[in-house]
C-alpha atoms as a PDB file:
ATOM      1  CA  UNK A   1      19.043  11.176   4.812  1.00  0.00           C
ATOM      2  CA  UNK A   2      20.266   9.681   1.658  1.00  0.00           C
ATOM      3  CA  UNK A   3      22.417   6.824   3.769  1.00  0.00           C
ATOM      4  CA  UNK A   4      18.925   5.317   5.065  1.00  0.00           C
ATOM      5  CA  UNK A   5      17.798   2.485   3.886  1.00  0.00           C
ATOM      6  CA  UNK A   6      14.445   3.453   2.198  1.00  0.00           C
ATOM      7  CA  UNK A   7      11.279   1.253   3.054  1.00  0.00           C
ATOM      8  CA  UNK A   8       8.464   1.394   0.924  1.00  0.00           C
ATOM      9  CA  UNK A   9       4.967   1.376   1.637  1.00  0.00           C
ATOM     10  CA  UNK A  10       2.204   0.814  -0.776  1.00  0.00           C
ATOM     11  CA  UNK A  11      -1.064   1.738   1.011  1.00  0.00           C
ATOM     12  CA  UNK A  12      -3.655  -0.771  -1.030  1.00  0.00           C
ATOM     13  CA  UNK A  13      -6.809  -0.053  -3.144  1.00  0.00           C
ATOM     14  CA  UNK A  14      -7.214   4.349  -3.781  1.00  0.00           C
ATOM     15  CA  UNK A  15      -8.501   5.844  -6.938  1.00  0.00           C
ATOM     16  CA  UNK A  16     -11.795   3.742  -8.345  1.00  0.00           C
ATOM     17  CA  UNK A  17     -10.926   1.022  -6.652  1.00  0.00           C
ATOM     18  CA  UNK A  18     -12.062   1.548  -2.945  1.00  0.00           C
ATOM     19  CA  UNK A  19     -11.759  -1.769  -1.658  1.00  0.00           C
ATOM     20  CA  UNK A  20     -14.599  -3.090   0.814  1.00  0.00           C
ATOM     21  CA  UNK A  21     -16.609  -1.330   2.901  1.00  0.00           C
ATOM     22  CA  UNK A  22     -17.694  -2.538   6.453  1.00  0.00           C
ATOM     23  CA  UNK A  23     -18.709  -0.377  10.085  1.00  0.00           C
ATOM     24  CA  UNK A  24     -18.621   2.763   7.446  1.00  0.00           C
ATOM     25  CA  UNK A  25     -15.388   2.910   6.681  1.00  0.00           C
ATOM     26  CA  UNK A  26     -13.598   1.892   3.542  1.00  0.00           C
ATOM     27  CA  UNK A  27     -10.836  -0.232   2.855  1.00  0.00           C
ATOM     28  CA  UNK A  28      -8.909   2.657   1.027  1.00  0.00           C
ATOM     29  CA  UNK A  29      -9.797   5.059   3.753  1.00  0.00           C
ATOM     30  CA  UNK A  30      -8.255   2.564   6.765  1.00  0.00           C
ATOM     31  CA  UNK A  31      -5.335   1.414   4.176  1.00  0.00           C
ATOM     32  CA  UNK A  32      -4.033   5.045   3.671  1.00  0.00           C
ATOM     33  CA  UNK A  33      -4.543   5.514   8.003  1.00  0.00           C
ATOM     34  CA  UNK A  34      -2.494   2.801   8.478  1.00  0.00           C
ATOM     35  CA  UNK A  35       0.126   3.377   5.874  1.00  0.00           C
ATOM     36  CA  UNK A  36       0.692   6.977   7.307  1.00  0.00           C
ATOM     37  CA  UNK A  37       0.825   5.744  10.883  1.00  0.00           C
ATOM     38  CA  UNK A  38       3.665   3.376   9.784  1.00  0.00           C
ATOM     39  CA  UNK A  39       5.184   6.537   7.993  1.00  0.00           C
ATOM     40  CA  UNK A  40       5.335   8.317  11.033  1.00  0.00           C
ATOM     41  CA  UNK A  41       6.239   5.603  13.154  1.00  0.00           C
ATOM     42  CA  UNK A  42       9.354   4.441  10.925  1.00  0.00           C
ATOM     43  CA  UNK A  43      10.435   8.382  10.792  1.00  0.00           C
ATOM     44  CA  UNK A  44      10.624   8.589  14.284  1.00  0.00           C
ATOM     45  CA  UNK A  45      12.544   5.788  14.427  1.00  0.00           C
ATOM     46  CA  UNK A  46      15.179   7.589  12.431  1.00  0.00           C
ATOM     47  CA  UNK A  47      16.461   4.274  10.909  1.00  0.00           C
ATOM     48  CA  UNK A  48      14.676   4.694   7.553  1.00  0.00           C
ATOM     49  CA  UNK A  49      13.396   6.639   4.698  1.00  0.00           C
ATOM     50  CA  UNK A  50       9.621   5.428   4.396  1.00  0.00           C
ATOM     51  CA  UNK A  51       8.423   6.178   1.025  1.00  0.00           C
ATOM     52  CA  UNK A  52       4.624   5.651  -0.285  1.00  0.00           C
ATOM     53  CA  UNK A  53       3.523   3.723  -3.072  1.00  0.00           C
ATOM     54  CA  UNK A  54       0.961   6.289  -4.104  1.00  0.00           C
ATOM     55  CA  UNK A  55      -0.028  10.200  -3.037  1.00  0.00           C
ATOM     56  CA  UNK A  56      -2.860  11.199  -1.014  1.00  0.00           C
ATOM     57  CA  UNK A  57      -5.016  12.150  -4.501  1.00  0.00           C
ATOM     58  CA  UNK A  58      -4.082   8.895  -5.959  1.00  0.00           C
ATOM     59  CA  UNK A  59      -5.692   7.169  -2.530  1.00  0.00           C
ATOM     60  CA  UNK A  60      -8.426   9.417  -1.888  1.00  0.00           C
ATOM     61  CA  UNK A  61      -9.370  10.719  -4.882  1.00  0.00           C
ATOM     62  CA  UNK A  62     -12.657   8.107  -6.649  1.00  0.00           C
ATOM     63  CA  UNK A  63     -11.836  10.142 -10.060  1.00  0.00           C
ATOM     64  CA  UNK A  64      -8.549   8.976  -9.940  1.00  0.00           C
ATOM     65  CA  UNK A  65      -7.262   5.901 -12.035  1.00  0.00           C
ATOM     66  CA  UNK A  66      -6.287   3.063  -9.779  1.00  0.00           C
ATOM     67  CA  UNK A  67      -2.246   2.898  -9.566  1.00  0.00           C
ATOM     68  CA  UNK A  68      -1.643  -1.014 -10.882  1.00  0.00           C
ATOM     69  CA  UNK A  69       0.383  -2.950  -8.649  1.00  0.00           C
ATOM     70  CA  UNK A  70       3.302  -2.635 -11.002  1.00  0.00           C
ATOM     71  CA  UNK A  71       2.884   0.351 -11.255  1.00  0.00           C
ATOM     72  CA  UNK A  72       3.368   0.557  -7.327  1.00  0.00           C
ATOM     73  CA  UNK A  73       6.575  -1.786  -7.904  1.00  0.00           C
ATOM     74  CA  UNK A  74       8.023   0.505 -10.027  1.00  0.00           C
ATOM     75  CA  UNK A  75       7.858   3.474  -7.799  1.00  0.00           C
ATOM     76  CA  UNK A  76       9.210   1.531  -4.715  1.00  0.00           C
ATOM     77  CA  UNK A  77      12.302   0.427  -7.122  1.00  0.00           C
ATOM     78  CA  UNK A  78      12.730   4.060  -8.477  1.00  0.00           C
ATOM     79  CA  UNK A  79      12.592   5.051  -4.787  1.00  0.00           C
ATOM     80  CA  UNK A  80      15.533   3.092  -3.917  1.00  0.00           C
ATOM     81  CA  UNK A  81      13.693   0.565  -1.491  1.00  0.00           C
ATOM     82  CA  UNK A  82      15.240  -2.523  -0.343  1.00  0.00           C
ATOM     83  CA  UNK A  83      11.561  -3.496   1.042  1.00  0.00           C
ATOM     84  CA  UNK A  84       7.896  -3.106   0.232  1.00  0.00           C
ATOM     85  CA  UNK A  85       5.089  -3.139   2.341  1.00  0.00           C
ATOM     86  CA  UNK A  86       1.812  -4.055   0.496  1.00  0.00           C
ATOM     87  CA  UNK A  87      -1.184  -3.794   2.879  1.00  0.00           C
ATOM     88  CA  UNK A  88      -3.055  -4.129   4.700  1.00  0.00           C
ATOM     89  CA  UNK A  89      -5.523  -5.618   2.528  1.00  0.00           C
ATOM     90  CA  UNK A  90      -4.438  -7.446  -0.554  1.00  0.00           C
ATOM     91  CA  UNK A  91      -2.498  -5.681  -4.092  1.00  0.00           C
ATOM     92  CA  UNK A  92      -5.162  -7.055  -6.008  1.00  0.00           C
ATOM     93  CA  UNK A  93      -8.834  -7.565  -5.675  1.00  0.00           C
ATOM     94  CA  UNK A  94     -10.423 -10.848  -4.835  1.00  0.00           C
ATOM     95  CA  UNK A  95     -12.160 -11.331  -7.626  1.00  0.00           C
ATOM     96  CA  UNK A  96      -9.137 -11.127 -10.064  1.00  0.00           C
ATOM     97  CA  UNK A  97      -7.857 -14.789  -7.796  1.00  0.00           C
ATOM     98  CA  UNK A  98     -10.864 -16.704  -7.828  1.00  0.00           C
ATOM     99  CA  UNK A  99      -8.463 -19.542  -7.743  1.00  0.00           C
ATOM    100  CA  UNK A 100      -7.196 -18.499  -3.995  1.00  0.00           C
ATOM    101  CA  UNK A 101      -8.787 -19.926  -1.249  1.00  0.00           C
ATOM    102  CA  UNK A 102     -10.678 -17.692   0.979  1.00  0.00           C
ATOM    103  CA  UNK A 103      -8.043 -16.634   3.543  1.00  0.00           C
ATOM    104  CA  UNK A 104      -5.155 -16.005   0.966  1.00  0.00           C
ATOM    105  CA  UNK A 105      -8.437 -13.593  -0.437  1.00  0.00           C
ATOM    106  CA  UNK A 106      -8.913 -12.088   2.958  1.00  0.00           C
ATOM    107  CA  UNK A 107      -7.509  -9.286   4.587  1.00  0.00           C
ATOM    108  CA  UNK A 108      -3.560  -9.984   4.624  1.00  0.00           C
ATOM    109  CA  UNK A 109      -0.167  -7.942   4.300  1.00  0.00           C
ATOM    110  CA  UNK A 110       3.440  -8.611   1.515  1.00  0.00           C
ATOM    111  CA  UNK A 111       6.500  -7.712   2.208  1.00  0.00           C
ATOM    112  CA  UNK A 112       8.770  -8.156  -0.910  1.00  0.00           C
ATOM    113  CA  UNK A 113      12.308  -7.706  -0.049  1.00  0.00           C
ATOM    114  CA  UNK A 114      14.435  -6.356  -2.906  1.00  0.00           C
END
């Protein structure tokens, strides 16, 4: 429905960027589960259009360039979104912010409204 108010979801990490790995899973592989979940969860609510940040390839694919986070931006704005979801995990990698402190480099989740 083109009335909805579209929310935007940007999974985290995908492409050659997999993120950290712990208990043999992947941070891109948990990411994309939980960004899906909250697809499906915000469908059935009927109340908005959820949109993703990046496909399935983009995510799962390791031969696939890693989508920038402006990149991801852009997409949610051309998409319409009056909100983004970034996470879980964070839209950069830790050791581009060597300047945060360790919890702002920790696991964490954005919401940007627009």
């Amino acid at each position: 429905n083109k009335n909805l108010p579209v929310i935007a979801i940007d999974p985290g990490h995908g492409g050659t960027d997999p993120g950290s790995e712990g208990s043999g899973l992947w941070e891109y592989e948990m990411t994309w589960q939980v960004a899906n979940e909250l697809v499906n969860l915000l469908e059935q609510d009927g109340r908005y259009a959820p949109v993703l940040t990046i496909t399935e390839e983009e995510s799962q694919n390791s031969d696939m360039p890693r989508v920038e986070p402006a990149e991801r931006a852009q997409r949610a704005n051309d998409a319409g979104a009056v909100l983004l979801f970034s996470g879980p995990g964070p839209p950069d990698r830790p050791e581009d912010h060597p300047d945060r402190p360790a919890p702002a480099r920790a696991g964490w989740c954005a919401v940007h409204l627009f």
